[in-house]
Structure formats: structure tokens, C-alpha cells
Protein backbone atom coordinates (compact mmCIF):
# COMPACT_ATOMS: atom_id res chain seq x y z
CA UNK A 1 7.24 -12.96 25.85
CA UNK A 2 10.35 -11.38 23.79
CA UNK A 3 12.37 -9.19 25.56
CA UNK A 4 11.66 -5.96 23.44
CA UNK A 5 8.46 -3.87 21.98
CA UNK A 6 8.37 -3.01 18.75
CA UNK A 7 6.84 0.35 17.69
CA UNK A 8 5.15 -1.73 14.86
CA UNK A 9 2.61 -3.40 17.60
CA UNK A 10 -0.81 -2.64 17.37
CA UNK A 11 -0.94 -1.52 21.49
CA UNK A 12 2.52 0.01 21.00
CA UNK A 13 1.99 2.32 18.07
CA UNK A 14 -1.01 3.65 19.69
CA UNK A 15 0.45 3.77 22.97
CA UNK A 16 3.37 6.38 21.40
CA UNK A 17 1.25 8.82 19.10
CA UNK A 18 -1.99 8.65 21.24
CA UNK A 19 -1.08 8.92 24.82
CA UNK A 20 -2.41 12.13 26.62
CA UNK A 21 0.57 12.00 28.91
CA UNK A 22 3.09 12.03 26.16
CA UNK A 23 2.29 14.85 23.42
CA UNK A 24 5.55 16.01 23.21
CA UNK A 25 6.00 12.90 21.20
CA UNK A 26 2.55 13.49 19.15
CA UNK A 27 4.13 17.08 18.66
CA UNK A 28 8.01 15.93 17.44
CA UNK A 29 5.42 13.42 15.09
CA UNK A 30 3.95 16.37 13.28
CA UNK A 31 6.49 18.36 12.59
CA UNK A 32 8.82 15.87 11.17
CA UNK A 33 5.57 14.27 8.73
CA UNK A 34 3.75 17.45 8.30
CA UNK A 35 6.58 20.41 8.71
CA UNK A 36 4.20 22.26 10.69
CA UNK A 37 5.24 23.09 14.28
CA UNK A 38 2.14 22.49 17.05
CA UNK A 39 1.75 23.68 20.31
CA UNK A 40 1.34 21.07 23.03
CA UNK A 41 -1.92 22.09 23.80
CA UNK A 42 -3.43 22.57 20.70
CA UNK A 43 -3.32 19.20 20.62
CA UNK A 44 -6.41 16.79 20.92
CA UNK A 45 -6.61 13.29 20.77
CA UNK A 46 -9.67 11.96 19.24
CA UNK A 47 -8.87 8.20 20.42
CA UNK A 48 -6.82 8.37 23.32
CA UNK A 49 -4.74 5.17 24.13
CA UNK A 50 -6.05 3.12 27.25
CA UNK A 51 -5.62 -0.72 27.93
CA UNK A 52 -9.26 -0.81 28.59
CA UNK A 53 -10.51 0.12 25.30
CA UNK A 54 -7.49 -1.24 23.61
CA UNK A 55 -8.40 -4.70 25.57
CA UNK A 56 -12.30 -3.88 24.65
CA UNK A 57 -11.70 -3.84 21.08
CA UNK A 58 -9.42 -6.93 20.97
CA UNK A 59 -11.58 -9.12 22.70
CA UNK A 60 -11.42 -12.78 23.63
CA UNK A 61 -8.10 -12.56 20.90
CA UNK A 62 -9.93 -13.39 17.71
CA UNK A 63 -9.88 -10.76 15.47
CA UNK A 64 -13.18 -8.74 15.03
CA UNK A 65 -13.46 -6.42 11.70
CA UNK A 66 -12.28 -3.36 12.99
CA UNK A 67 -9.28 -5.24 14.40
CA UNK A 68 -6.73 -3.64 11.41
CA UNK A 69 -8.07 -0.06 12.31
CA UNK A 70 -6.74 -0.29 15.71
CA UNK A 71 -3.04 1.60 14.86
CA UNK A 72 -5.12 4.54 13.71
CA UNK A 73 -4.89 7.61 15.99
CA UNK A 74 -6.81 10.95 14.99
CA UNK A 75 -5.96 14.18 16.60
CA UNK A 76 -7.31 17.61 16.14
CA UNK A 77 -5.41 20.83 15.59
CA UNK A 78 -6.67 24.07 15.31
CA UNK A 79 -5.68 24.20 11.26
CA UNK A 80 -6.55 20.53 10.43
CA UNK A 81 -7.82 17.18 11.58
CA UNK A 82 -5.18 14.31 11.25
CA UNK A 83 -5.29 10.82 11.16
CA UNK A 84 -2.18 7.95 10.97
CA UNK A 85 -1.97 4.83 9.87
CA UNK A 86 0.74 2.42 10.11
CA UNK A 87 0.65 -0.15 7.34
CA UNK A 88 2.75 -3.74 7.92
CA UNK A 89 1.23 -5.80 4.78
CA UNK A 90 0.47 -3.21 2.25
CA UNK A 91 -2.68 -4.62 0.00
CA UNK A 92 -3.16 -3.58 -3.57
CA UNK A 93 -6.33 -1.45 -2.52
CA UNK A 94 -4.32 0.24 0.29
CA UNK A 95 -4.36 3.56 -1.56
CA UNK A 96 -8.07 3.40 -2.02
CA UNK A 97 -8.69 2.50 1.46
CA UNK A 98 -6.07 5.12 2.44
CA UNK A 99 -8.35 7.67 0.42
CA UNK A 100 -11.52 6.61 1.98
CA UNK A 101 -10.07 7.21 5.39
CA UNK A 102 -9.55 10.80 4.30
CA UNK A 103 -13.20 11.25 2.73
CA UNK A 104 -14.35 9.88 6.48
CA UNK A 105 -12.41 12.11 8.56
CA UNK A 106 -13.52 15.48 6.38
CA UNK A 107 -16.87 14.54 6.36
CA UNK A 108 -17.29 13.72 10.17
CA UNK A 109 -17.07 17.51 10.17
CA UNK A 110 -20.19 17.54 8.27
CA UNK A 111 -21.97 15.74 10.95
CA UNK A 112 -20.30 16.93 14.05
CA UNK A 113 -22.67 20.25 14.95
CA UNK A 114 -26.14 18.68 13.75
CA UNK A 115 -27.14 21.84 12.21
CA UNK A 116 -30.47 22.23 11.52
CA UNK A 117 -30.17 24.00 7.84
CA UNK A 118 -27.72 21.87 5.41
CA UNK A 119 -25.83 24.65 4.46
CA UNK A 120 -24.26 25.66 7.98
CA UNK A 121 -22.95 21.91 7.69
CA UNK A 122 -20.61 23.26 5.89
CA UNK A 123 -19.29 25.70 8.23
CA UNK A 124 -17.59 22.52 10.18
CA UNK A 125 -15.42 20.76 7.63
CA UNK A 126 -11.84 21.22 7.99
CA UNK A 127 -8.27 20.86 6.33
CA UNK A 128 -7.93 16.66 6.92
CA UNK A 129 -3.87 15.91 6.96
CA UNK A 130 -3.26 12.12 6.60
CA UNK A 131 -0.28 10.35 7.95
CA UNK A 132 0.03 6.33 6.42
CA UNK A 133 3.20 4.65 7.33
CA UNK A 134 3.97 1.34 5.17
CA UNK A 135 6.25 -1.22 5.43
CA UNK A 136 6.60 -2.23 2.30
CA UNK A 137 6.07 -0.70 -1.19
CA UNK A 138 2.98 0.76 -3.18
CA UNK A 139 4.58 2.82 -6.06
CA UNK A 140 6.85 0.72 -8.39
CA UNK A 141 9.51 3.55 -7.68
CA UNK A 142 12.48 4.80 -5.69
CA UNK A 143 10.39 7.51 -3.84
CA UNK A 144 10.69 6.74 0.27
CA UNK A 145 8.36 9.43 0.99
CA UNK A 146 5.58 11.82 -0.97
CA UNK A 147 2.96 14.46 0.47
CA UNK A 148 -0.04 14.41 -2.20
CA UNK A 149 -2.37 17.82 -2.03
CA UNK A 150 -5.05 19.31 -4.52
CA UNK A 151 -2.83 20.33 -7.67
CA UNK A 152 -4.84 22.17 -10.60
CA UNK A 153 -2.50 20.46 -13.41
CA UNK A 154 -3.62 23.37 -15.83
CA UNK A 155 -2.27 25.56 -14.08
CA UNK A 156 0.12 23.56 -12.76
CA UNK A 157 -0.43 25.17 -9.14
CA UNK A 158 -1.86 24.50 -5.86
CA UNK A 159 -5.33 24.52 -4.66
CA UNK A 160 -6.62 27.04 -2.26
CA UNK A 161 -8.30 26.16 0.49
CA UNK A 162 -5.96 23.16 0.73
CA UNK A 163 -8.49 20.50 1.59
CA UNK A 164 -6.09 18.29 2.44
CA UNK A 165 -2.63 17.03 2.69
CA UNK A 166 -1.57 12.93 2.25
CA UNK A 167 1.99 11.87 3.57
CA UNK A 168 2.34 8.55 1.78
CA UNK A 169 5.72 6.71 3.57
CA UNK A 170 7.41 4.17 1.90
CA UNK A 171 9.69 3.14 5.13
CA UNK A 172 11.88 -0.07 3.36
CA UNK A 173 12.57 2.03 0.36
CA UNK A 174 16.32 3.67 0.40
CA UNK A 175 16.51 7.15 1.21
CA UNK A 176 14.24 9.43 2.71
CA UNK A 177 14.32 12.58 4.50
CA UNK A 178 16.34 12.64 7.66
CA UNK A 179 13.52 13.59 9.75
CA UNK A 180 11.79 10.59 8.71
CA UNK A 181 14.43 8.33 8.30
CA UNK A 182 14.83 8.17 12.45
CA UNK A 183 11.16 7.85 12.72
CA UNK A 184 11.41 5.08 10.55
CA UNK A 185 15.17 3.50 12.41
CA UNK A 186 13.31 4.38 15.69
CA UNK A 187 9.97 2.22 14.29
CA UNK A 188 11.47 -0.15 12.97
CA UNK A 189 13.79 -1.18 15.64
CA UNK A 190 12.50 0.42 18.89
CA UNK A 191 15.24 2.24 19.91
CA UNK A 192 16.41 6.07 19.46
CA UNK A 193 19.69 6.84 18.30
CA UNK A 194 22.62 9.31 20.42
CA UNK A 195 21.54 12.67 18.05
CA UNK A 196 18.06 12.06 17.98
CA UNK A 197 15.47 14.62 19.15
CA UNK A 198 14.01 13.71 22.95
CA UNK A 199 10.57 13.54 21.53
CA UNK A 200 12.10 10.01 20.23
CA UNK A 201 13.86 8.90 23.29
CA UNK A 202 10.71 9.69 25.48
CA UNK A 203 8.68 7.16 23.11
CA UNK A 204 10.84 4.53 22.89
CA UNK A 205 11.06 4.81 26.67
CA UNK A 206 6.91 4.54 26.90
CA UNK A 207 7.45 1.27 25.16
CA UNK A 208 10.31 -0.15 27.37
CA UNK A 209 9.49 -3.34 28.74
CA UNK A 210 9.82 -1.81 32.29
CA UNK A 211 7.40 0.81 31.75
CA UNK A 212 4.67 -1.84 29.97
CA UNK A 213 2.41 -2.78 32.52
CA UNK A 214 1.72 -6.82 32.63
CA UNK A 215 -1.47 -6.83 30.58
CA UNK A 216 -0.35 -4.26 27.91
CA UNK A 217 2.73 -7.40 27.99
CA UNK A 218 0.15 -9.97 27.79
CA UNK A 219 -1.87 -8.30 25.30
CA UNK A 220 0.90 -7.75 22.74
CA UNK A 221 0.34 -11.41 20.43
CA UNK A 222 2.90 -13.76 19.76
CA UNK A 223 1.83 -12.90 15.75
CA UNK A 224 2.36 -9.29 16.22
CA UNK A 225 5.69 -9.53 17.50
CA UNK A 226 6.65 -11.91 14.63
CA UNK A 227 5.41 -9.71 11.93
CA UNK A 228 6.86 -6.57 13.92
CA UNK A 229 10.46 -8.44 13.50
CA UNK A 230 9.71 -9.84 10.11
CA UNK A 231 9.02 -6.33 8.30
CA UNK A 232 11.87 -4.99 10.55
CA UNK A 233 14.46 -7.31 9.52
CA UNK A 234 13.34 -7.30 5.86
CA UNK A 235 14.63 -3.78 6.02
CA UNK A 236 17.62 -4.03 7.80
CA UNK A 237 18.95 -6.82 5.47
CA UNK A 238 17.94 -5.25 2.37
CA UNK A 239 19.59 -2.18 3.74
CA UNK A 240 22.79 -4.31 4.76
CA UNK A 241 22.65 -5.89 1.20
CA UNK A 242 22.58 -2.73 -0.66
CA UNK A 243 25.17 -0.97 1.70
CA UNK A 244 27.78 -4.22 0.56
CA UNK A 245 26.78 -3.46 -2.62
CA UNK A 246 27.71 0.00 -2.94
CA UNK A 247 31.19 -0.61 -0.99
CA UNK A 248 32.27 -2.87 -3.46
CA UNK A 249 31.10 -0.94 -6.87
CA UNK A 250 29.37 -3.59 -7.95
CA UNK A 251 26.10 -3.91 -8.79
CA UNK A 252 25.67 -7.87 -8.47
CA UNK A 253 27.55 -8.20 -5.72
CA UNK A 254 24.34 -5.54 -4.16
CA UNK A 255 21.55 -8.02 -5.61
CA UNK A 256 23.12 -11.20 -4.11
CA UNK A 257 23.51 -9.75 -1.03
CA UNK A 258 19.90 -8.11 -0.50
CA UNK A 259 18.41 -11.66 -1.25
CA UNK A 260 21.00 -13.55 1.11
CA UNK A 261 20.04 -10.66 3.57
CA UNK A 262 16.40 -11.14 3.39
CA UNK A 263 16.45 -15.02 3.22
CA UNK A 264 18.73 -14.85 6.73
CA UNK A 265 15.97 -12.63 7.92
CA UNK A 266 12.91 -14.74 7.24
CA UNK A 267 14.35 -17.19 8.59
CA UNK A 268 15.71 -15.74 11.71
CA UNK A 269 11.55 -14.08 12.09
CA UNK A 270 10.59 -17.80 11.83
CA UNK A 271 12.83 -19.07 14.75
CA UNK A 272 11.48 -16.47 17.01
CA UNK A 273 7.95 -16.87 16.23
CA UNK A 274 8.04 -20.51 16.61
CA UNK A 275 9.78 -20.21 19.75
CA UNK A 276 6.96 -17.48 20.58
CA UNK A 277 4.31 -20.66 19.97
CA UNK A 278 3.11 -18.81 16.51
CA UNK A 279 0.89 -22.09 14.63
CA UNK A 280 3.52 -23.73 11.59
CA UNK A 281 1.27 -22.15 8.90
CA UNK A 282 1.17 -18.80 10.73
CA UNK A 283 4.56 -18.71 10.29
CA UNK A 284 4.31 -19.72 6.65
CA UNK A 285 1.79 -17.14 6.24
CA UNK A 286 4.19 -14.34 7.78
CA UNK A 287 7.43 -14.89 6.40
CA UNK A 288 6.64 -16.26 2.82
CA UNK A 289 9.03 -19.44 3.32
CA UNK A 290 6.96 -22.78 2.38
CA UNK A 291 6.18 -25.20 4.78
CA UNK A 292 9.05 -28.04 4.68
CA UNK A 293 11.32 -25.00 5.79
CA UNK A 294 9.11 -24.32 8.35
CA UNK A 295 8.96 -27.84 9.67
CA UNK A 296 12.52 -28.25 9.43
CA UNK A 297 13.30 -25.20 11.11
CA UNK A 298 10.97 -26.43 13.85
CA UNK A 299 12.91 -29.80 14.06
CA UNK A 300 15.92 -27.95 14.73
CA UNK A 301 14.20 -26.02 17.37
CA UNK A 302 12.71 -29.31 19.00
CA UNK A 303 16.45 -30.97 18.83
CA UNK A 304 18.07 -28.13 20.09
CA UNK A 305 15.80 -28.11 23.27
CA UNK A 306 16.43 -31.51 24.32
């Protein structure tokens, strides 16, 4: 097993947001998505995290339907039911599905009581605040991070009640609030930074390989932790590429070096999930390099260990 968890796990993301022993870091969560500030125990996880229903839902390994849905965690607050989402391979009907989520989550308020007259249904809907986390891009344009709500465009105001609010996070895209921007450092590379909050050094300490008990370590796939390193590297090249760019002035020069950045970095995720046993066409399928570069990098690999 690799020596490090990424945040971007399946069992890890829902071991940091959904834990009932660590809302502090649910809390620090909300207020830097949602700008609202929670009380600790106003907080209720809907899903809370447990290797037994985590190890329940994965099975025998293969991967059953729900098997994507398993990052979600929903929590209720007194003002609002919320629900995240993390996001690795953004699909071109991810803002639909991300929209149907929503519509679930506000009408499971509809349902909740079992009122006997359809009209006091009503009484239990609530505010639904959505929190979807993608690495990788949606909207062809420089915006990291939006927060979509009801907007009457003729008046060109907000709606009241606000039925709901819809953090969209972009987290390769440059720039983004600094709140964010160490959720998305701490995410994407599993570590928290010297000025950041303790909220983020107490989850990146839930997810230390000391304090991951031998099944959650077992659990984790071989895949995940590829894709994990992929999407993680993708963004720290890119990132290294455009920060060459901008020290020399020139705008080439920042091209050239994003793609030589994210070449290096597909091929450095390859190495480690061959090493990690990941199938040749696996790895194909994960990093987007074609398959003679995958066997050849594999030959290496073989040679090396000789």
C-alpha cells in the first residue's frame, strides 16, 4: 500500500466530513463553502462514516451502482439540509446529476413526517445547500468557484425563501478564494499547511496512515489511490507550468510548461499505479496515455526490479 491517504479516496473523504467524532472539521467545512458559521452541535450527520457500512456497500470489490455515491455525506442544520459531493472525473451530465441530487434531498422532506393530509407535507421541506467538489472543469471559464441560488432575472434580485444554495468548485482552475484554496491544497495533497485553521490539521491527521486502522488500509483500492494522485498531480503541474509562465512574462513559455508538467505527471501516476498492481489498461484508462507507453513504462519497471 502507498505510504500516504489522499483526501480524494472514497473511505477517506467520508471519513473527514462525516465522522461523529470529528465535527469540528464538518464545522471549519461549512463555513469556508457556505460562509455560515455552525455550532458543533447543531450538527447531524445523516450518513455517518463507519468501516462496516463503508465495507457493506463496497462489497466483494466489484463495483455495485451506488458505488460513485459513496463520497456523498448529508448533514442537517437547523437552517438547511446539506449534501457534498466530491467529483474526480467530471461527466458532461454532472450538472444535471448535481441538480437531481438537490431535487432528492428537498423532497425527502416531503416524505420524512408521513402526514396524513398532503398539504402538511409541506410543512417539512427545508433550505437544501449543496456542496460538489470537482477535479476538473465544467464551465469553459476561468471561474474556480460559484454559489448558484434562485435569482428573479427581472428583477434582477434574489429569491425569498431561498430554496437553496449550490457551491459549484472548480478545484484545478487558478484562483479561488483563500478559504477554499487550502481546502483544495489540503485535498489535493493530504497535508495542512503552517497558517492553516486546526479544523484542517485535525483532518489530515484522521487520515494519517497511523491513525487508519488495517482494513480502512486494505479497503482503500490500488485504483483509487492512482486516480487520487493522477487528478492531484494534474494540478500541481499545471499550477507549476503556469507559475514558470508568469515569472518569465511570457505567455508560451506558460503553455509549454503546463503540458511538459502534466505529461511528467501522467506519467509519474502511471509508475505508481503499476507498481500498486493497477491492470495495463486501467492505467490507460486513468491517465489518458495509450497503451505502448504504458507497456513501456512497465518494461522499465520490470528491468529496474531485477
Amino acid at each position: 500500500m502507498p505510504e500516504k491517504v489522499l483526501p480524494t479516496s472514497d473511505l477517506a473523504f467520508k471519513k473527514i466530513l462525516a465522522s461523529e467524532d470529528h465535527k469540528r472539521v464538518t464545522q471549519g467545512f461549512i463555513k469556508d463553502f457556505f460562509d455560515v458559521h455552525v455550532e458543533v452541535d447543531d450538527i447531524r450527520i445523516v450518513n455517518p462514516y463507519s468501516i462496516r457500512a463503508y465495507r457493506e456497500a463496497v462489497g466483494d470489490g466489484s463495483r455495485p451502482v451506488l458505488r460513485e455515491t459513496l463520497r456523498d455525506v448529508t448533514i442537517e442544520l437547523s437552517l438547511a439540509d446539506v449534501t457534498v459531493e466530491l467529483q474526480l472525473r467530471p461527466q458532461t451530465t454532472f450538472l444535471y446529476r448535481g441538480f437531481l441530487y438537490l431535487a432528492e434531498v428537498f423532497l425527502r422532506g416531503y416524505n420524512k413526517f408521513g402526514h396524513q393530509h398532503t398539504g402538511d407535507r409541506y410543512d417539512g421541506l427545508r433550505p437544501v445547500w449543496v456542496a460538489d467538489l470537482v477535479a476538473g472543469t465544467l464551465v469553459d471559464d476561468d471561474v474556480a468557484f460559484r454559489m448558484l441560488e434562485p435569482f428573479d432575472r427581472v428583477r434582477g434580485v434574489g429569491v425569498s425563501p431561498e430554496v437553496f444554495r449550490w457551491g459549484i468548485f472548480e478545484m484545478t482552475k487558478p484562483g479561488a478564494p483563500p478559504e477554499l484554496a487550502r481546502w483544495r491544497d489540503f485535498l489535493l495533497s493530504g497535508k495542512a499547511g503552517d497558517g492553516d485553521p486546526e479544523y484542517l490539521h485535525e483532518a489530515a491527521s484522521i487520515i494519517d496512515n497511523a491513525n487508519m486502522t488495517q482494513e480502512e488500509r486494505d479497503m482503500i483500492s490500488a485504483k483509487e489511490f492512482a486516480e487520487a494522485d493522477y487528478y492531484a498531480g494534474l494540478y500541481y503541474a499545471e499550477k507549476k507550468g503556469r507559475d514558470e509562465g508568469i515569472k518569465q512574462g511570457i505567455e508560451q513559455g506558460n503553455e509549454q510548461g503546463m503540458q511538459r508538467g502534466t505529461f511528467g505527471a501522467k506519467l509519474d501516476a502511471a509508475r505508481a499505479a503499476l507498481r500498486w498492481g493497477v491492470p495495463r489498461d486501467g492505467v490507460v484508462a486513468i491517465t489518458g496515455l495509450d497503451a505502448a507507453t504504458i507497456d513501456q513504462l512497465a518494461d522499465e519497471l520490470a528491468l529496474s526490479s531485477v
